[in-house]
N, C-alpha and C. Protein backbone atom coordinates (compact mmCIF):
# COMPACT_ATOMS: atom_id res chain seq x y z
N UNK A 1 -25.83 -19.08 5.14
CA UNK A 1 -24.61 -18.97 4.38
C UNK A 1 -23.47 -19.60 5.16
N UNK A 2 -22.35 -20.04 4.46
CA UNK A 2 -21.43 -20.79 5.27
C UNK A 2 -20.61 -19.85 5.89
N UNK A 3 -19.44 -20.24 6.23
CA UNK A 3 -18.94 -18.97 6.79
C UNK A 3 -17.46 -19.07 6.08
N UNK A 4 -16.90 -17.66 6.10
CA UNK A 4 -15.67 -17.52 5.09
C UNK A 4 -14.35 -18.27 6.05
N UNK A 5 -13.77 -18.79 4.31
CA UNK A 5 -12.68 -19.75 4.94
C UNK A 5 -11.51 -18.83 4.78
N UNK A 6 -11.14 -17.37 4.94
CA UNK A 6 -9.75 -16.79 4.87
C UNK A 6 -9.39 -16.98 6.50
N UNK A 7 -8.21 -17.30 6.32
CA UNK A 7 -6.93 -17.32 7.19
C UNK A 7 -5.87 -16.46 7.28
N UNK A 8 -5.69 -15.52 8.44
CA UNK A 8 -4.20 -15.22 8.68
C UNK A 8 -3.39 -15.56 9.69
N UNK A 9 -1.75 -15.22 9.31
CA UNK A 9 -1.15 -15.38 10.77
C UNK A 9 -1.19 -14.06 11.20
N UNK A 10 -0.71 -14.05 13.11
CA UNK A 10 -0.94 -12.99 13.41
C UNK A 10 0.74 -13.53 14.11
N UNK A 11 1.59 -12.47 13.91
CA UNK A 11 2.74 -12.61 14.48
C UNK A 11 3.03 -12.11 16.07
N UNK A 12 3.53 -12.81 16.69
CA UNK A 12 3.56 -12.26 18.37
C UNK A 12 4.04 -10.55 18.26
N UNK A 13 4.03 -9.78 19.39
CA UNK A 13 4.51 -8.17 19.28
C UNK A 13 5.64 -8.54 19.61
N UNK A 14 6.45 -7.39 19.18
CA UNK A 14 7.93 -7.26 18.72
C UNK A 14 8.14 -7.29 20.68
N UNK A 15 7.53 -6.99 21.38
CA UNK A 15 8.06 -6.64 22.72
C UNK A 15 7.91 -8.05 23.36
N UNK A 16 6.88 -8.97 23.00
CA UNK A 16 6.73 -10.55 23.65
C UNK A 16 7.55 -11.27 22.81
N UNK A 17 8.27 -10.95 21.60
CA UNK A 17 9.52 -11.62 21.21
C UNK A 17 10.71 -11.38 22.31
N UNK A 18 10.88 -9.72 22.25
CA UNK A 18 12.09 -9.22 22.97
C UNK A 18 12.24 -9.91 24.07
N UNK A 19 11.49 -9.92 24.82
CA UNK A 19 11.23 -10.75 26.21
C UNK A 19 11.47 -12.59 26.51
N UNK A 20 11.89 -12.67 25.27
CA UNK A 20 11.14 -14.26 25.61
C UNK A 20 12.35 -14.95 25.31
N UNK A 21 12.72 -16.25 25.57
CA UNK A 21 14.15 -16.96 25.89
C UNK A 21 14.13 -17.19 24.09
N UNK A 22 15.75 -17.33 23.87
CA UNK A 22 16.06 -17.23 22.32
C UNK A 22 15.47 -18.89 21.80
N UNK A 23 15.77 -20.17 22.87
CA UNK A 23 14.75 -21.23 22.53
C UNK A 23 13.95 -21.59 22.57
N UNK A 24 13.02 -20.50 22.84
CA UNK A 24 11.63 -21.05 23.09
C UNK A 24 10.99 -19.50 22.69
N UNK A 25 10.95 -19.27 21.19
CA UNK A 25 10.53 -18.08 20.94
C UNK A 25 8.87 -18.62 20.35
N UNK A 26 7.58 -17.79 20.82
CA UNK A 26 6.56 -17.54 20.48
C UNK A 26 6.20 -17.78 18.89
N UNK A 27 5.45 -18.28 18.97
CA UNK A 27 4.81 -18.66 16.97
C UNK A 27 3.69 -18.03 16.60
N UNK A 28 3.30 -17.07 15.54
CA UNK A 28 2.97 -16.83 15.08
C UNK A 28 0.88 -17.36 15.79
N UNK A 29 0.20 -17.12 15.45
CA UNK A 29 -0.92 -17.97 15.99
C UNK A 29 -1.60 -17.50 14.55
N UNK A 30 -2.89 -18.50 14.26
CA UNK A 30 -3.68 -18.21 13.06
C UNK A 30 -4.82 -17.80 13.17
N UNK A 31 -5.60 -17.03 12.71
CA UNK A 31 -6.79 -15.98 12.32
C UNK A 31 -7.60 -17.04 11.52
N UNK A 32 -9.04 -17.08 11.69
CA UNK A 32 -10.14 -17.98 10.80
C UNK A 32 -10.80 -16.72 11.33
N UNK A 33 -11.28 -16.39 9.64
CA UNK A 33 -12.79 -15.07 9.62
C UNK A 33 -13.96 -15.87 10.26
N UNK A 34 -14.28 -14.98 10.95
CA UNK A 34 -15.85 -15.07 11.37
C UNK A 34 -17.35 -14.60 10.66
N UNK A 35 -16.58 -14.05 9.79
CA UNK A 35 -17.80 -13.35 8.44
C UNK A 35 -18.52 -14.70 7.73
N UNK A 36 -19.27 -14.34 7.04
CA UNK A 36 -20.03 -15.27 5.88
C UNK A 36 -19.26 -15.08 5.00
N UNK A 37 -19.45 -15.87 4.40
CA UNK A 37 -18.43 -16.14 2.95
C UNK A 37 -19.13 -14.85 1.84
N UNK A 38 -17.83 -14.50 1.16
CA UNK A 38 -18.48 -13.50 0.23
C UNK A 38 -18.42 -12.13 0.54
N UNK A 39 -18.33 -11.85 2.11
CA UNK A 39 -18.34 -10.50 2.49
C UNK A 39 -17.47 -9.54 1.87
N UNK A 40 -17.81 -8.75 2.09
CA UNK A 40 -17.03 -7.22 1.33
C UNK A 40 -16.09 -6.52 2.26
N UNK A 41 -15.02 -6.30 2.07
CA UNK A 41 -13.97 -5.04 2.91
C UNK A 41 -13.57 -6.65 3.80
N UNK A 42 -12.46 -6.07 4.80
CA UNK A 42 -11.59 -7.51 5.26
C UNK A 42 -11.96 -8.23 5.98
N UNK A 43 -11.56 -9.23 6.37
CA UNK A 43 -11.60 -10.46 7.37
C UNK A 43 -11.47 -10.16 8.45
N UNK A 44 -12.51 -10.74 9.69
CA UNK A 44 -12.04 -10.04 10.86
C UNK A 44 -12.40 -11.65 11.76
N UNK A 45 -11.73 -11.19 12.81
CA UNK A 45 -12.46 -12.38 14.03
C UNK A 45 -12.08 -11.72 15.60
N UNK A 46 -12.97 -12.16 16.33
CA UNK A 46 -12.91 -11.33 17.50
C UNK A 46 -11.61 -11.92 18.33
N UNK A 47 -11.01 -11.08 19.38
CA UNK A 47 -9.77 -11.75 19.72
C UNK A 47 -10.11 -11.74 21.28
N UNK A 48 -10.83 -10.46 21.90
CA UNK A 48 -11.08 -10.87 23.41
C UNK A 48 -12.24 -9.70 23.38
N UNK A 49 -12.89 -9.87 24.53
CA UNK A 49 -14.08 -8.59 24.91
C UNK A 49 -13.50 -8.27 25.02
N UNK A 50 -13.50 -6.65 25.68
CA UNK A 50 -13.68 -5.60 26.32
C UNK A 50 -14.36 -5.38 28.09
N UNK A 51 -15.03 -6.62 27.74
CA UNK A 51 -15.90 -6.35 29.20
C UNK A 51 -15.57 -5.04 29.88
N UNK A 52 -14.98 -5.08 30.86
CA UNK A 52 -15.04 -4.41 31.78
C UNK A 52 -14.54 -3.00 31.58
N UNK A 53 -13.54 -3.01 30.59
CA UNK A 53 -12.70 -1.75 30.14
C UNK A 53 -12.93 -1.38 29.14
N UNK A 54 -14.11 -1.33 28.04
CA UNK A 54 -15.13 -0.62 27.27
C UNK A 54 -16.00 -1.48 26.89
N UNK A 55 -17.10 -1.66 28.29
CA UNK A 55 -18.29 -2.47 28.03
C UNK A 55 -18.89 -1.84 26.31
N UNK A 56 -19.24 -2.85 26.36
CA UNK A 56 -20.32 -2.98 24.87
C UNK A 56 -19.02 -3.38 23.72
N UNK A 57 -17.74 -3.47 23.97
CA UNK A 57 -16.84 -3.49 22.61
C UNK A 57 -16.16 -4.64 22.76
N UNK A 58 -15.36 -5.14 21.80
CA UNK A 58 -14.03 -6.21 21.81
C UNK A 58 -13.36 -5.96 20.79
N UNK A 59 -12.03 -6.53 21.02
CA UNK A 59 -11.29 -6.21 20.13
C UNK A 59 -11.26 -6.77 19.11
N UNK A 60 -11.16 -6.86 17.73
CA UNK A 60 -11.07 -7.60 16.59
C UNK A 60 -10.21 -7.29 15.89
N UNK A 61 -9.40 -8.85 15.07
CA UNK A 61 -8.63 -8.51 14.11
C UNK A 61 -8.68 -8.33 12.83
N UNK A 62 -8.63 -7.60 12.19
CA UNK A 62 -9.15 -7.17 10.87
C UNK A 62 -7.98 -7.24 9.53
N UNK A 63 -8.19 -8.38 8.93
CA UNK A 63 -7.00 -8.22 7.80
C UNK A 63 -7.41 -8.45 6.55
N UNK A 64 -6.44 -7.87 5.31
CA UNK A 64 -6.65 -7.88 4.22
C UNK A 64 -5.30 -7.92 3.64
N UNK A 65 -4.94 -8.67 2.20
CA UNK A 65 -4.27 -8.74 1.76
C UNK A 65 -2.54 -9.02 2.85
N UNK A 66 -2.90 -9.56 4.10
CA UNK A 66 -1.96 -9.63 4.76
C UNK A 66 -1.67 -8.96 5.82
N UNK A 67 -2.10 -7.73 5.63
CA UNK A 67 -2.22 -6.65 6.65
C UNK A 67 -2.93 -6.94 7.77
N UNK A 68 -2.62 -7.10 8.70
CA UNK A 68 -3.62 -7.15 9.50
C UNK A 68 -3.72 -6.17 11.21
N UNK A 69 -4.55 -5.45 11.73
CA UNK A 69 -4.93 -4.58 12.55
C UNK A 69 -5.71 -5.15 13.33
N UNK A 70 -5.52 -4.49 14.54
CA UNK A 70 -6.37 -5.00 15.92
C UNK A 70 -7.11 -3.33 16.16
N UNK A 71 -8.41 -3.53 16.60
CA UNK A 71 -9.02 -2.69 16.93
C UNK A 71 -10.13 -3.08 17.69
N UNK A 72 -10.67 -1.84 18.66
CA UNK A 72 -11.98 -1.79 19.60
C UNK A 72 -13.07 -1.59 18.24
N UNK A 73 -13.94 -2.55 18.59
CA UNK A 73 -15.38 -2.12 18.15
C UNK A 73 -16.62 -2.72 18.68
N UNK A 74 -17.24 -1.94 18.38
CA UNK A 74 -18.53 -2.21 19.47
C UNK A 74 -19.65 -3.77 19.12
N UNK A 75 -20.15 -4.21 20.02
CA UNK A 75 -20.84 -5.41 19.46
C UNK A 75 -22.31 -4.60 18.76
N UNK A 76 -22.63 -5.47 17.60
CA UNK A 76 -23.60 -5.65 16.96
C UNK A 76 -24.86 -5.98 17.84
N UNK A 77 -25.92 -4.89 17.48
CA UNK A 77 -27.08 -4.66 18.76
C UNK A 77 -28.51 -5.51 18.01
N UNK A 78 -28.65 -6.52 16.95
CA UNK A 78 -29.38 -6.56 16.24
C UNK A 78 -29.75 -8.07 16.83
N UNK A 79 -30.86 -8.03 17.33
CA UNK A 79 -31.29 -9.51 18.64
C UNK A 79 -31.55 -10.68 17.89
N UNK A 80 -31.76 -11.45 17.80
CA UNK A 80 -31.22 -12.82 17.49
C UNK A 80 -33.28 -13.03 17.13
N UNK A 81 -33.94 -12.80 16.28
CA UNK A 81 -35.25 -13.10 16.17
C UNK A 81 -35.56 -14.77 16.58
N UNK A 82 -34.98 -15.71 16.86
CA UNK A 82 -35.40 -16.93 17.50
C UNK A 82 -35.16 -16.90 18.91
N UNK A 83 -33.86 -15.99 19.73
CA UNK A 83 -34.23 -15.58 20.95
C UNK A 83 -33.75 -14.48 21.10
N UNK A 84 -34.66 -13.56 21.86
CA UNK A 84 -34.77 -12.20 22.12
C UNK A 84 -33.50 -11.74 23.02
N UNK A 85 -33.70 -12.88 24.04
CA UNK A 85 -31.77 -12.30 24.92
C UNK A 85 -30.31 -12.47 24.34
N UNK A 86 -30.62 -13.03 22.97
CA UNK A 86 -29.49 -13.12 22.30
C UNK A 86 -29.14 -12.28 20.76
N UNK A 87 -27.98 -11.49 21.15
CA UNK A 87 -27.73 -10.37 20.10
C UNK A 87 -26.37 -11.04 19.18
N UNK A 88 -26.15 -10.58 18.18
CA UNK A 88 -25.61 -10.83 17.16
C UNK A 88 -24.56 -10.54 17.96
N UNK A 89 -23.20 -12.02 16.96
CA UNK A 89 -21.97 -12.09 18.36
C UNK A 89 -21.10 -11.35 17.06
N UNK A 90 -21.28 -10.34 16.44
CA UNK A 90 -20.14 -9.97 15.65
C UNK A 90 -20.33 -7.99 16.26
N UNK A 91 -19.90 -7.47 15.15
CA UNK A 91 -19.41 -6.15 15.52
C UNK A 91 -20.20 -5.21 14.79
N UNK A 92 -20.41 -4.16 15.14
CA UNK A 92 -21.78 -3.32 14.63
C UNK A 92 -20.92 -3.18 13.00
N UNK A 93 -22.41 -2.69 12.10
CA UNK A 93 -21.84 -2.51 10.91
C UNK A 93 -21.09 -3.52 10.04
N UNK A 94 -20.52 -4.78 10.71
CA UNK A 94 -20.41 -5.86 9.80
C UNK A 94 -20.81 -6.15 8.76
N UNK A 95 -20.08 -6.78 7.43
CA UNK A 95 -20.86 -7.05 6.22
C UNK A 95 -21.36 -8.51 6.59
N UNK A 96 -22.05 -9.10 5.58
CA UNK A 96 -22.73 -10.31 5.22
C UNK A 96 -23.60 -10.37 6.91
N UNK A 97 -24.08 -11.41 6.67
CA UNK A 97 -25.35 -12.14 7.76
C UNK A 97 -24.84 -11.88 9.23
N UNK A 98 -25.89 -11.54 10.20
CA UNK A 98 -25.47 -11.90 11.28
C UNK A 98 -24.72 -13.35 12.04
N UNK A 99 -24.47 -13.43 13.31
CA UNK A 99 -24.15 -14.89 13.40
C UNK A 99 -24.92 -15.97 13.22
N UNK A 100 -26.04 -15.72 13.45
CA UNK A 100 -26.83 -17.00 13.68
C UNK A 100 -27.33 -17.00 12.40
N UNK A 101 -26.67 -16.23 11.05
CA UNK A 101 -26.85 -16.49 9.64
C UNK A 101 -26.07 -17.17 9.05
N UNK A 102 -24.89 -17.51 9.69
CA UNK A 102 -23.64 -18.15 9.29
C UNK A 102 -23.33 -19.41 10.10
N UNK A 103 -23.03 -20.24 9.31
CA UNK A 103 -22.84 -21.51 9.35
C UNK A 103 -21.38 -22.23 9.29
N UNK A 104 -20.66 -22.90 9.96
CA UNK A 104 -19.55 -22.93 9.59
C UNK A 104 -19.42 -24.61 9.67
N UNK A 105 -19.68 -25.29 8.41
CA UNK A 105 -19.80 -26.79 7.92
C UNK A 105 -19.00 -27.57 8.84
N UNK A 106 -17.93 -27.37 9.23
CA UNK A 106 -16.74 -28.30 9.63
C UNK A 106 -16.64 -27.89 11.18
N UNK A 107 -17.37 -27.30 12.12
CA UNK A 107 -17.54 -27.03 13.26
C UNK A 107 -19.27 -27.76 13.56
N UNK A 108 -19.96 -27.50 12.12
CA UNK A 108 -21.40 -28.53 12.50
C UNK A 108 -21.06 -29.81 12.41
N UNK A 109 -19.88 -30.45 11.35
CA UNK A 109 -19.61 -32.15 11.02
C UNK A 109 -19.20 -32.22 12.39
N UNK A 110 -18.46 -31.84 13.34
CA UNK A 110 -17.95 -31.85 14.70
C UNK A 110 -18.66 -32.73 15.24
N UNK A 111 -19.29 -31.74 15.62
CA UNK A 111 -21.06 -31.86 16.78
C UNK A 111 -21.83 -32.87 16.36
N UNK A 112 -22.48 -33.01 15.07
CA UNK A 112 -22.96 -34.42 14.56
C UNK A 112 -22.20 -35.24 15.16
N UNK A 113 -21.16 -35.51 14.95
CA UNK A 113 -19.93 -36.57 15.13
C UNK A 113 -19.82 -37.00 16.55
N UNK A 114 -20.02 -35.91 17.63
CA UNK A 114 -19.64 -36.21 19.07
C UNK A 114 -21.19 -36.26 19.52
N UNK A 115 -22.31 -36.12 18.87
CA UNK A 115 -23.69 -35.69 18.84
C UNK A 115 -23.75 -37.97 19.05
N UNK A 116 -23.20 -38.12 18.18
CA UNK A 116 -23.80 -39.65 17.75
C UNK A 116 -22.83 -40.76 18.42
N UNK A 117 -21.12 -40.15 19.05
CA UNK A 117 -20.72 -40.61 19.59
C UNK A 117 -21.10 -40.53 21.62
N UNK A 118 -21.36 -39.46 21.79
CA UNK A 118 -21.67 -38.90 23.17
C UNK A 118 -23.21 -38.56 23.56
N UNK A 119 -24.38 -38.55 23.07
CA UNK A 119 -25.83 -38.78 22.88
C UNK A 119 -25.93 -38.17 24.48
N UNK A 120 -25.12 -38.04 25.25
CA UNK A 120 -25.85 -37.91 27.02
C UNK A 120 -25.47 -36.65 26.62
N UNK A 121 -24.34 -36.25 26.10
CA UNK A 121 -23.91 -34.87 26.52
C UNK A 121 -24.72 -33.49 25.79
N UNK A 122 -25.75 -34.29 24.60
CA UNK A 122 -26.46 -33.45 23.89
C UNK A 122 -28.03 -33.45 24.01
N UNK A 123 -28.35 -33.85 25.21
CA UNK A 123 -29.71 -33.97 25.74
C UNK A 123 -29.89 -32.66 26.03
N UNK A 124 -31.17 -32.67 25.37
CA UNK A 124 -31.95 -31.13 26.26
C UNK A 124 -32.81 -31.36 27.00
């Protein structure tokens, strides 16, 4: 399945505005879902691990209708059946396909593209 094309902005925190010189104020940055297209309940995409300060989780941003929330959740434990050391890079309980079910067209045209321009760098 491809992967869903919703977008949000995520606006800087009111405290990294407060802080920051009046000409050179912080922009907004944009959100691309990491779900499969079609999924049910909101858009999310991961924003950083957790590593060290609640192994097994990362944070993700989760929005709908504009809203959007940051929260801990735990990674998805469901192993990757083409390789065994590799587990699903989304968040437990996720809707639609795992990752390696989702496809995202315009990140594969990429790779073709630098695949046929750069041929050394894609040797296995």
């Amino acid at each position: 399945m491809n992967r869903c094309t919703a977008v949000a902005l995520l606006p800087p925190p009111e405290h990294v505005l407060a802080l920051s010189v009046p000409d050179r104020r912080p922009e907004a940055g944009h959100l691309l879902c990491e779900l499969g297209e079609g999924h049910d309940g909101a858009h999310a995409t991961m924003l950083w691990d957790e590593g060290g300060r609640r192994p097994g989780s990362a944070v993700w941003a989760r929005w709908r209708a504009g809203q959007v929330r940051l929260l801990p959740l735990p990674w998805c434990a469901v192993r990757d059946p083409r390789d065994a050391d590799a587990a699903c890079g989304l968040f437990a309980g996720h809707p639609s396909g795992h990752d390696w079910e989702v496809t995202d067209p315009t990140d594969e045209a990429i790779t073709r593209e630098l695949a046929r321009r750069h041929p050394h760098l894609f040797r296995r």
